[in-house]
PDB file of N, CA and C in Angstrom:
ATOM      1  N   UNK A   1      -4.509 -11.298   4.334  1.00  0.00           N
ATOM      2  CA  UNK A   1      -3.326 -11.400   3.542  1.00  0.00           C
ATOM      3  C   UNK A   1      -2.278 -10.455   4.118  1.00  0.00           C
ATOM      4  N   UNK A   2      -1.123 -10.708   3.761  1.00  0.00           N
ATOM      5  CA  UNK A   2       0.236  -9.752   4.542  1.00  0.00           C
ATOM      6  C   UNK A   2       1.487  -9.999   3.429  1.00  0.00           C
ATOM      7  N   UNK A   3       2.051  -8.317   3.518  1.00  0.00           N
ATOM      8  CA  UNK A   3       2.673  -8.164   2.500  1.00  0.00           C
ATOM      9  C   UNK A   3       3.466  -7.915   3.514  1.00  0.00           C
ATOM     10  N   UNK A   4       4.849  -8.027   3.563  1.00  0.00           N
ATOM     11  CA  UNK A   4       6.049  -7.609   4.353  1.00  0.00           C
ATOM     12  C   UNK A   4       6.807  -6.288   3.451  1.00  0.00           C
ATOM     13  N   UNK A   5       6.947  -4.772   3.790  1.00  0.00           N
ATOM     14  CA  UNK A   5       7.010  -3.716   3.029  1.00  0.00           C
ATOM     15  C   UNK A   5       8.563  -3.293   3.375  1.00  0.00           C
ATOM     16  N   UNK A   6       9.502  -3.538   2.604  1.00  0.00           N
ATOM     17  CA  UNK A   6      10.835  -3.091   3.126  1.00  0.00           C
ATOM     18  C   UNK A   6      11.114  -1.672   2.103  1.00  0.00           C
ATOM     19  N   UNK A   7      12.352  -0.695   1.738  1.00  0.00           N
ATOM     20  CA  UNK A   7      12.845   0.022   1.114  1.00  0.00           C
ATOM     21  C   UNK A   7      12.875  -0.636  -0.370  1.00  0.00           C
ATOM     22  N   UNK A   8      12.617  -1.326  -0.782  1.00  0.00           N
ATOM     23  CA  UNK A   8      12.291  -1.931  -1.945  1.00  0.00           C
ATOM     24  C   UNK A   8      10.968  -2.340  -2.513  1.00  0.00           C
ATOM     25  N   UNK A   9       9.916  -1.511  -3.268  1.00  0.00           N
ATOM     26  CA  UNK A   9       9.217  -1.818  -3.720  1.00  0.00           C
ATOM     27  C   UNK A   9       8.844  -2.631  -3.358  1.00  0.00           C
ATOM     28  N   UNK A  10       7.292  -3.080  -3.310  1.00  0.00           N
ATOM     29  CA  UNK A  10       6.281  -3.946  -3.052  1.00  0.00           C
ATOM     30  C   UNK A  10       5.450  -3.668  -3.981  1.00  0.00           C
ATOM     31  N   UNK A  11       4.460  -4.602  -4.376  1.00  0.00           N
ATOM     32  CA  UNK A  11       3.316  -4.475  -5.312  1.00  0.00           C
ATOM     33  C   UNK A  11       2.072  -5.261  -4.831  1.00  0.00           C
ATOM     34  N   UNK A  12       1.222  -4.969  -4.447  1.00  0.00           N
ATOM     35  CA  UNK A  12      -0.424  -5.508  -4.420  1.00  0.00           C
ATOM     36  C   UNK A  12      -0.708  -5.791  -5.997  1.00  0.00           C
ATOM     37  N   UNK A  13      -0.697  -6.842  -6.399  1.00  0.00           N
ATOM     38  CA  UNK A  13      -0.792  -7.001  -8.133  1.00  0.00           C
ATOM     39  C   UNK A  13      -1.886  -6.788  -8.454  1.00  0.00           C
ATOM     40  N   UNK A  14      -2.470  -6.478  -9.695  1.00  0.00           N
ATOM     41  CA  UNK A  14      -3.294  -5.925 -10.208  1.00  0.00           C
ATOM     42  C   UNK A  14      -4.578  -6.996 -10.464  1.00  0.00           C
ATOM     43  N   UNK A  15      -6.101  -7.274 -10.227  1.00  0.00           N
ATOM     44  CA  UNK A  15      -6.797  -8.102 -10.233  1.00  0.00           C
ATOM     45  C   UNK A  15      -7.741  -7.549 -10.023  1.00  0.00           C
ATOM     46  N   UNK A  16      -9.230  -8.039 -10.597  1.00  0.00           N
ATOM     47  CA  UNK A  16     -10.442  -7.750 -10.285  1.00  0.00           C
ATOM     48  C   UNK A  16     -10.975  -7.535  -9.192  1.00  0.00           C
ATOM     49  N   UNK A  17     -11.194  -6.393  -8.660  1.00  0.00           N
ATOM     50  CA  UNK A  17     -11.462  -6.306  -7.080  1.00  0.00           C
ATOM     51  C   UNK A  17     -12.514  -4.829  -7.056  1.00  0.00           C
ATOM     52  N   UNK A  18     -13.409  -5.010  -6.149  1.00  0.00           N
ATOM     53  CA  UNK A  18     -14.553  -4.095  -6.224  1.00  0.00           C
ATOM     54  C   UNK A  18     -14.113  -3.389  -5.017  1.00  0.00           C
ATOM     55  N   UNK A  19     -13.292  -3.517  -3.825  1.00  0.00           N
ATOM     56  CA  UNK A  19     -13.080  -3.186  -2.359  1.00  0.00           C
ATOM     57  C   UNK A  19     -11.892  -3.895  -2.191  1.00  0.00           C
ATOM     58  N   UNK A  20     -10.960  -3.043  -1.598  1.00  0.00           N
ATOM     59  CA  UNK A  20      -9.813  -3.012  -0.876  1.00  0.00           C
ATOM     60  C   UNK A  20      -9.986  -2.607   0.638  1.00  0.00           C
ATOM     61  N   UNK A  21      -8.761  -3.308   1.654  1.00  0.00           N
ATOM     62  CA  UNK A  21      -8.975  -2.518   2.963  1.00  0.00           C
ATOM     63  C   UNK A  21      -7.560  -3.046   3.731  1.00  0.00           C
ATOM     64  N   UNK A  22      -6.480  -2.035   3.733  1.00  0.00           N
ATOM     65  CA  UNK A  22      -5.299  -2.251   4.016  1.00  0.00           C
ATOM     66  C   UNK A  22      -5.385  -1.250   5.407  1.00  0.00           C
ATOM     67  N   UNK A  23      -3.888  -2.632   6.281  1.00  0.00           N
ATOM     68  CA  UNK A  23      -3.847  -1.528   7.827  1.00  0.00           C
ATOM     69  C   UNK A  23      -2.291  -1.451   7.454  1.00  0.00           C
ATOM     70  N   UNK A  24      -1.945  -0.455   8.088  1.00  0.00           N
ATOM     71  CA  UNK A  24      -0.044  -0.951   8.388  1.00  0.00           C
ATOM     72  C   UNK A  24       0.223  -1.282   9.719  1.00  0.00           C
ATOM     73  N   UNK A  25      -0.029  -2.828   9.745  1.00  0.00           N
ATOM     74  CA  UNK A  25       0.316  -3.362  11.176  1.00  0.00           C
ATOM     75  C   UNK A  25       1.552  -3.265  11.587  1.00  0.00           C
ATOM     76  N   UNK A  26       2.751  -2.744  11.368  1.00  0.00           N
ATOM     77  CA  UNK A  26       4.240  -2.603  11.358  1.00  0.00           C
ATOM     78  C   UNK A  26       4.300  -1.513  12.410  1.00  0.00           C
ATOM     79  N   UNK A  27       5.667  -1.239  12.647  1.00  0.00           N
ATOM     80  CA  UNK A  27       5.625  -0.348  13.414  1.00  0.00           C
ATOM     81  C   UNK A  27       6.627   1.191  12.562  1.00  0.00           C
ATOM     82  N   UNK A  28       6.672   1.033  11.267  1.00  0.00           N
ATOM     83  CA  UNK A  28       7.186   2.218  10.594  1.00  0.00           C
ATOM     84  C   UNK A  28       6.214   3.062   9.466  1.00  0.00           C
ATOM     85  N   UNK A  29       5.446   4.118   9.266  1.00  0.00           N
ATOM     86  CA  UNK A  29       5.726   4.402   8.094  1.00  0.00           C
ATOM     87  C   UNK A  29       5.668   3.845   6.327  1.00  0.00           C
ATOM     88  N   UNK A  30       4.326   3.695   6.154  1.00  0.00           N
ATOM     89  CA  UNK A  30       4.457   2.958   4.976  1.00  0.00           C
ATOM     90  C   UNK A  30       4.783   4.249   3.918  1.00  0.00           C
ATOM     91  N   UNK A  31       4.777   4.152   2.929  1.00  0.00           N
ATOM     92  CA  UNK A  31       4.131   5.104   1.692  1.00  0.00           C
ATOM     93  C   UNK A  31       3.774   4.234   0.285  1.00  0.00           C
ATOM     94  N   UNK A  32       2.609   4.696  -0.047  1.00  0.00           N
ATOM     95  CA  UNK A  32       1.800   3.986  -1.241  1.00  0.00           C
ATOM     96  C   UNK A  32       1.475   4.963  -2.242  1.00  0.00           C
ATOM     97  N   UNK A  33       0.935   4.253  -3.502  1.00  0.00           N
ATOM     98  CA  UNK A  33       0.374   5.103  -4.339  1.00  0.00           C
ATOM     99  C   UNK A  33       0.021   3.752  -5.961  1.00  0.00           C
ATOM    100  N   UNK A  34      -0.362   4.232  -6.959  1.00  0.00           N
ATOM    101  CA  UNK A  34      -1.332   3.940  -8.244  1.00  0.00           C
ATOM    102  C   UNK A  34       0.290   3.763  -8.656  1.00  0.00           C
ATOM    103  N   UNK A  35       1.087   4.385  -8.777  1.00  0.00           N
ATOM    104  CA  UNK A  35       2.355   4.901  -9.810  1.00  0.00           C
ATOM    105  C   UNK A  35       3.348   3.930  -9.360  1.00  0.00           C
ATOM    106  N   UNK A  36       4.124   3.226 -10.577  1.00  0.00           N
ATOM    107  CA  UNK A  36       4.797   2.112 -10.515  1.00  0.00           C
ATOM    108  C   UNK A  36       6.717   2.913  -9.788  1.00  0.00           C
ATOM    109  N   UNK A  37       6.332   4.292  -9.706  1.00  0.00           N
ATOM    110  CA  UNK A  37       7.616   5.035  -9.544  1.00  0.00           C
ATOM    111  C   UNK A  37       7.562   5.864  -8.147  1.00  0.00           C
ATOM    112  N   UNK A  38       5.669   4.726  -7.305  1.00  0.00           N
ATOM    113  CA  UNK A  38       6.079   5.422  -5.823  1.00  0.00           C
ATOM    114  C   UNK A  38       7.235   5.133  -5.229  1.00  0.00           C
ATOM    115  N   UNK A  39       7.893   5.885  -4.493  1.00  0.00           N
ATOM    116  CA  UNK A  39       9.002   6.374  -3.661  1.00  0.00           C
ATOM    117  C   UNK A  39       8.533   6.881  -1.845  1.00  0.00           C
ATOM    118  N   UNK A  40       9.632   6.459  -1.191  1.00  0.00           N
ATOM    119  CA  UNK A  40       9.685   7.138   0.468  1.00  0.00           C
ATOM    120  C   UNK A  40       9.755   8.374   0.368  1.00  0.00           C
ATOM    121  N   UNK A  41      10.390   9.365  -0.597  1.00  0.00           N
ATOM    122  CA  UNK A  41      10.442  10.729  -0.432  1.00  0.00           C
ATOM    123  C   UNK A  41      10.800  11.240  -1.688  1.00  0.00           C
ATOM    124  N   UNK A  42      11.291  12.226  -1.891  1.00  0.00           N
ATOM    125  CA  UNK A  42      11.224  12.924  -3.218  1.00  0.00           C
ATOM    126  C   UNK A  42      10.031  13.463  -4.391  1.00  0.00           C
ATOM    127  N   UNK A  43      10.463  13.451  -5.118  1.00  0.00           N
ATOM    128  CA  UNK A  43       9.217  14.187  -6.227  1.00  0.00           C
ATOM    129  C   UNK A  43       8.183  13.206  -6.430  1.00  0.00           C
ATOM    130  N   UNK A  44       8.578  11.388  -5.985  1.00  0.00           N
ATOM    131  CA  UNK A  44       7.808  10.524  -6.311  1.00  0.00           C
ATOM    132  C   UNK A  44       7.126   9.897  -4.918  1.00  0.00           C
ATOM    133  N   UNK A  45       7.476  10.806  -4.041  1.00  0.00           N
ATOM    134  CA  UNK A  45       7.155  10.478  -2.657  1.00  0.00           C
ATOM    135  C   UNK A  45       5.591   9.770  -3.057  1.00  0.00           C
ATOM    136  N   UNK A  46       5.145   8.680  -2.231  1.00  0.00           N
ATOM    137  CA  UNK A  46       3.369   8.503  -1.777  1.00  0.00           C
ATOM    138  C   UNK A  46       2.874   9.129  -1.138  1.00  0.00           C
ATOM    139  N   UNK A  47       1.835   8.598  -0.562  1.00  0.00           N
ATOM    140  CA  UNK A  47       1.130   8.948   0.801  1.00  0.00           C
ATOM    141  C   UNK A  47       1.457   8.122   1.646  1.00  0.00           C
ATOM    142  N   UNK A  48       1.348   8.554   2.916  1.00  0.00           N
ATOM    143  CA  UNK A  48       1.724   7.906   3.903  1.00  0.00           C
ATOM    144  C   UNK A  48       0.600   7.053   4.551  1.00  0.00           C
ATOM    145  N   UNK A  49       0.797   6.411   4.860  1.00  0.00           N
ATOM    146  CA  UNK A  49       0.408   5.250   5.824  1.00  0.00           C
ATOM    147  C   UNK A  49       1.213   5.077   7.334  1.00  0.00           C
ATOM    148  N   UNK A  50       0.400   5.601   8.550  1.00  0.00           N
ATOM    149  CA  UNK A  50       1.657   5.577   9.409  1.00  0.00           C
ATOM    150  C   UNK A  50       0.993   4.124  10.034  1.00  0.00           C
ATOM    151  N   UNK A  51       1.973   3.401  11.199  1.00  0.00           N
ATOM    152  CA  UNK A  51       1.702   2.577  11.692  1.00  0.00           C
ATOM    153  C   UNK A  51       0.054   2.531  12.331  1.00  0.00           C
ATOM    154  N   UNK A  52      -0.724   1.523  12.278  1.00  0.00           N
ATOM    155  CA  UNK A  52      -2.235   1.026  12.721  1.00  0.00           C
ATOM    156  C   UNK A  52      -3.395   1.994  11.918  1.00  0.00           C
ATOM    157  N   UNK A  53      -2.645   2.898  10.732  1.00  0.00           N
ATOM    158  CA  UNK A  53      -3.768   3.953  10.033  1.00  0.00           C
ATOM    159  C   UNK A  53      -4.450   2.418   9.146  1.00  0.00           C
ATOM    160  N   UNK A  54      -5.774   2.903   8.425  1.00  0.00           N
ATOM    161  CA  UNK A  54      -6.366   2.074   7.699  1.00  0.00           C
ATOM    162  C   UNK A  54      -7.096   2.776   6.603  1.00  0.00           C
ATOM    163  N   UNK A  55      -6.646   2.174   5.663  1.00  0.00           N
ATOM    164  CA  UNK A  55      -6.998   2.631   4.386  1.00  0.00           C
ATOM    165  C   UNK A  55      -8.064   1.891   3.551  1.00  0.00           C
ATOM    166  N   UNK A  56      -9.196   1.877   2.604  1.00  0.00           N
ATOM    167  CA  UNK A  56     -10.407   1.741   2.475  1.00  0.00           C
ATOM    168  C   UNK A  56     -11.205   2.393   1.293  1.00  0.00           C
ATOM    169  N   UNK A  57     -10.549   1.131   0.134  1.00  0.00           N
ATOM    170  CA  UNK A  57     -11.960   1.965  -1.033  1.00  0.00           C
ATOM    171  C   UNK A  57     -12.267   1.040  -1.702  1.00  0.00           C
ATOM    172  N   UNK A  58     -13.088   1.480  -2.119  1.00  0.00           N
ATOM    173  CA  UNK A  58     -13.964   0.877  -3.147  1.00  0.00           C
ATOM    174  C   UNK A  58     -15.898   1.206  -2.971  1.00  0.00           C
ATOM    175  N   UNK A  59     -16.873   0.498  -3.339  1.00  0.00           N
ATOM    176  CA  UNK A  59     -18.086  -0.010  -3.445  1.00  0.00           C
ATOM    177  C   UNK A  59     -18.669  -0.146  -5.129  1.00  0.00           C
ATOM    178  N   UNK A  60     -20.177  -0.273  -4.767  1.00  0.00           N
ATOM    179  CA  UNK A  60     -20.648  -0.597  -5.914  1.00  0.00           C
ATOM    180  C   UNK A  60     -20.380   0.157  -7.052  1.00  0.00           C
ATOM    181  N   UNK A  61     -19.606  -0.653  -8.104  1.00  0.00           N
ATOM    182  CA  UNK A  61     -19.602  -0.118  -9.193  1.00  0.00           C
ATOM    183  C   UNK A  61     -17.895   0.868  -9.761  1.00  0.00           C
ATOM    184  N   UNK A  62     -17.547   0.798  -8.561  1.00  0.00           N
ATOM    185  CA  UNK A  62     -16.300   1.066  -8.371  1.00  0.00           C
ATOM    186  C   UNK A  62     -15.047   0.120  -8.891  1.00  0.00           C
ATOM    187  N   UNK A  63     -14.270   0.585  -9.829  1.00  0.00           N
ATOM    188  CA  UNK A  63     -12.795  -0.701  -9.901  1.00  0.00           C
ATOM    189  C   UNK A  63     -11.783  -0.286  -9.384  1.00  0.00           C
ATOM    190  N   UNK A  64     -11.360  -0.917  -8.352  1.00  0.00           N
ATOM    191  CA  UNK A  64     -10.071  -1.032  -7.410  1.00  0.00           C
ATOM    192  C   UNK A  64      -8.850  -1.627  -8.008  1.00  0.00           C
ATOM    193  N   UNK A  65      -8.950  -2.233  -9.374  1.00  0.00           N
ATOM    194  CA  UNK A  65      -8.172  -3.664  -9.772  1.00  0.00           C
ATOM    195  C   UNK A  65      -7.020  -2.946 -10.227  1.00  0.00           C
ATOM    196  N   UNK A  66      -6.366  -2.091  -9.836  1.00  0.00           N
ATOM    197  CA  UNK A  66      -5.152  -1.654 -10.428  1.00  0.00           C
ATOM    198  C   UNK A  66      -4.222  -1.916  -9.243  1.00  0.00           C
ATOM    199  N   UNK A  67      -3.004  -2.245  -9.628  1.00  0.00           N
ATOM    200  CA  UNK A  67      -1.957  -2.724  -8.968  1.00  0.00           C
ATOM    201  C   UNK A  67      -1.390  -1.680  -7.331  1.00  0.00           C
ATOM    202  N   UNK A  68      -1.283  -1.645  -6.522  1.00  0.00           N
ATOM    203  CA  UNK A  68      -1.022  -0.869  -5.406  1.00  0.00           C
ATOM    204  C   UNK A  68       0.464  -0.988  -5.165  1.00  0.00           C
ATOM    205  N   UNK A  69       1.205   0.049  -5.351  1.00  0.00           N
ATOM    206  CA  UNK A  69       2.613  -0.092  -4.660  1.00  0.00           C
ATOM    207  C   UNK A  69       3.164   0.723  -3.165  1.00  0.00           C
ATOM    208  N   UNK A  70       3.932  -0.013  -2.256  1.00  0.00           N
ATOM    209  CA  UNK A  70       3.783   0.572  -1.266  1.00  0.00           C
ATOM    210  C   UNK A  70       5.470   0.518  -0.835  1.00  0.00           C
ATOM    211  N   UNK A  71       6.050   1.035   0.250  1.00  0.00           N
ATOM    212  CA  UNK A  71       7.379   1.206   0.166  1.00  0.00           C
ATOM    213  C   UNK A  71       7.497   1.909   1.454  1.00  0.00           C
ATOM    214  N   UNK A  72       9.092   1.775   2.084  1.00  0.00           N
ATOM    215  CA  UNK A  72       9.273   2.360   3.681  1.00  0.00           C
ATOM    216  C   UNK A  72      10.293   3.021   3.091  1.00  0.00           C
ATOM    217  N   UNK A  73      10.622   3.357   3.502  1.00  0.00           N
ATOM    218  CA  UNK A  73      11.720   4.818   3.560  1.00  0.00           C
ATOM    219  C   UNK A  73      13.578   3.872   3.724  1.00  0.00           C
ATOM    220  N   UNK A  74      14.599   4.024   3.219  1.00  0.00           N
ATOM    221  CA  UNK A  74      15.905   3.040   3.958  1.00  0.00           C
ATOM    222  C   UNK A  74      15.834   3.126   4.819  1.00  0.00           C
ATOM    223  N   UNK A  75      16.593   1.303   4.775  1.00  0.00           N
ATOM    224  CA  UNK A  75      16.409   0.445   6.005  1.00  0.00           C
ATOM    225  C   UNK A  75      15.146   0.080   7.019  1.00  0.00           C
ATOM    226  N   UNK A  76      14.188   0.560   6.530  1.00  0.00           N
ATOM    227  CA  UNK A  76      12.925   0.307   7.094  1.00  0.00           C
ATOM    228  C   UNK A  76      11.978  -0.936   6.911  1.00  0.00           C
ATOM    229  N   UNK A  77      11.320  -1.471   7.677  1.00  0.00           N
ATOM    230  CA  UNK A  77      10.232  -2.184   7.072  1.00  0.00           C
ATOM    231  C   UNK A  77       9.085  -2.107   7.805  1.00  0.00           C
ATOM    232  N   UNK A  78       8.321  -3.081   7.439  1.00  0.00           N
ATOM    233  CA  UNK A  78       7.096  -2.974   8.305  1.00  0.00           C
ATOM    234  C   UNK A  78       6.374  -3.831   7.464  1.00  0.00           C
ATOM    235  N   UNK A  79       4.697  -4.041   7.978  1.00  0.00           N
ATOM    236  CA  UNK A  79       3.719  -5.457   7.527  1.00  0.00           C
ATOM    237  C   UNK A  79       2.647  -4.661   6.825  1.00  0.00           C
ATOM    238  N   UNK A  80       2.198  -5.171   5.900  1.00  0.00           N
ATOM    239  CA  UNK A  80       0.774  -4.874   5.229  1.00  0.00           C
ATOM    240  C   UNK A  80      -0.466  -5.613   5.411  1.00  0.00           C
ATOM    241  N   UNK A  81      -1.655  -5.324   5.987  1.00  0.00           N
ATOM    242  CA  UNK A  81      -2.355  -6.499   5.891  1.00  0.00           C
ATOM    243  C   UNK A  81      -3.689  -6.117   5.140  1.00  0.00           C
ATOM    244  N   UNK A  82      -4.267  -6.899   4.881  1.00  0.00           N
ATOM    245  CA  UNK A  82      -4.581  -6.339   3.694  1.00  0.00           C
ATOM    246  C   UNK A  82      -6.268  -7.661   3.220  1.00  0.00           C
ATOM    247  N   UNK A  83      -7.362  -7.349   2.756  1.00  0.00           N
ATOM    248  CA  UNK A  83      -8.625  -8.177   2.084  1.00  0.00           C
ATOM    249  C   UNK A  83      -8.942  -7.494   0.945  1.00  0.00           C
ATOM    250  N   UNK A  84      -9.467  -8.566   0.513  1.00  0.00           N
ATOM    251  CA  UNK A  84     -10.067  -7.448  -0.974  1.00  0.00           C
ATOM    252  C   UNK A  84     -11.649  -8.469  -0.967  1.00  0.00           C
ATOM    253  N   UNK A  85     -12.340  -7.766  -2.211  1.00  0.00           N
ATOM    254  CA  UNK A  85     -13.199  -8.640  -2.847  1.00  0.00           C
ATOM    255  C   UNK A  85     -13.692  -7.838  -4.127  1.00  0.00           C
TER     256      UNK A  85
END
């Protein structure tokens, strides 16, 4: 799956999922987080995701199913790619 991540909010929507496993195939800078008020920088800044990092959770017994928001910094974009189960 592929999310295209510009300076405007993105959302991974919220769904039953035991395992997540996101890359940032782009070539900028993602930032993510749980909080519907992640931000590129400031007090609401994410975490970063830089280009080809890979991110990875879940297992047994674990719930992943909460919504993921991710975001580039202005004028930026970049690709999300992304499986679940």
């Amino acid at each position: 799956m592929k999310i295209a991540v510009t300076d405007t909010q993105a959302q991974l929507p919220s769904q039953p999922r035991q395992q997540i496993v996101v890359t940032n195939a782009g070539s900028k800078t993602v930032y993510w987080g749980w909080e519907r008020t992640t931000a590129a920088s400031g007090a609401n800044q994410g975490l970063s995701l830089v280009p080809g990092a890979i991110l990875s959770f879940g297992g047994q017994g674990f719930n992943v199913g909460a919504p993921l928001f991710f975001i580039c910094a202005t004028g930026e974009t970049t690709d999300i790619l992304y499986t679940q189960r």
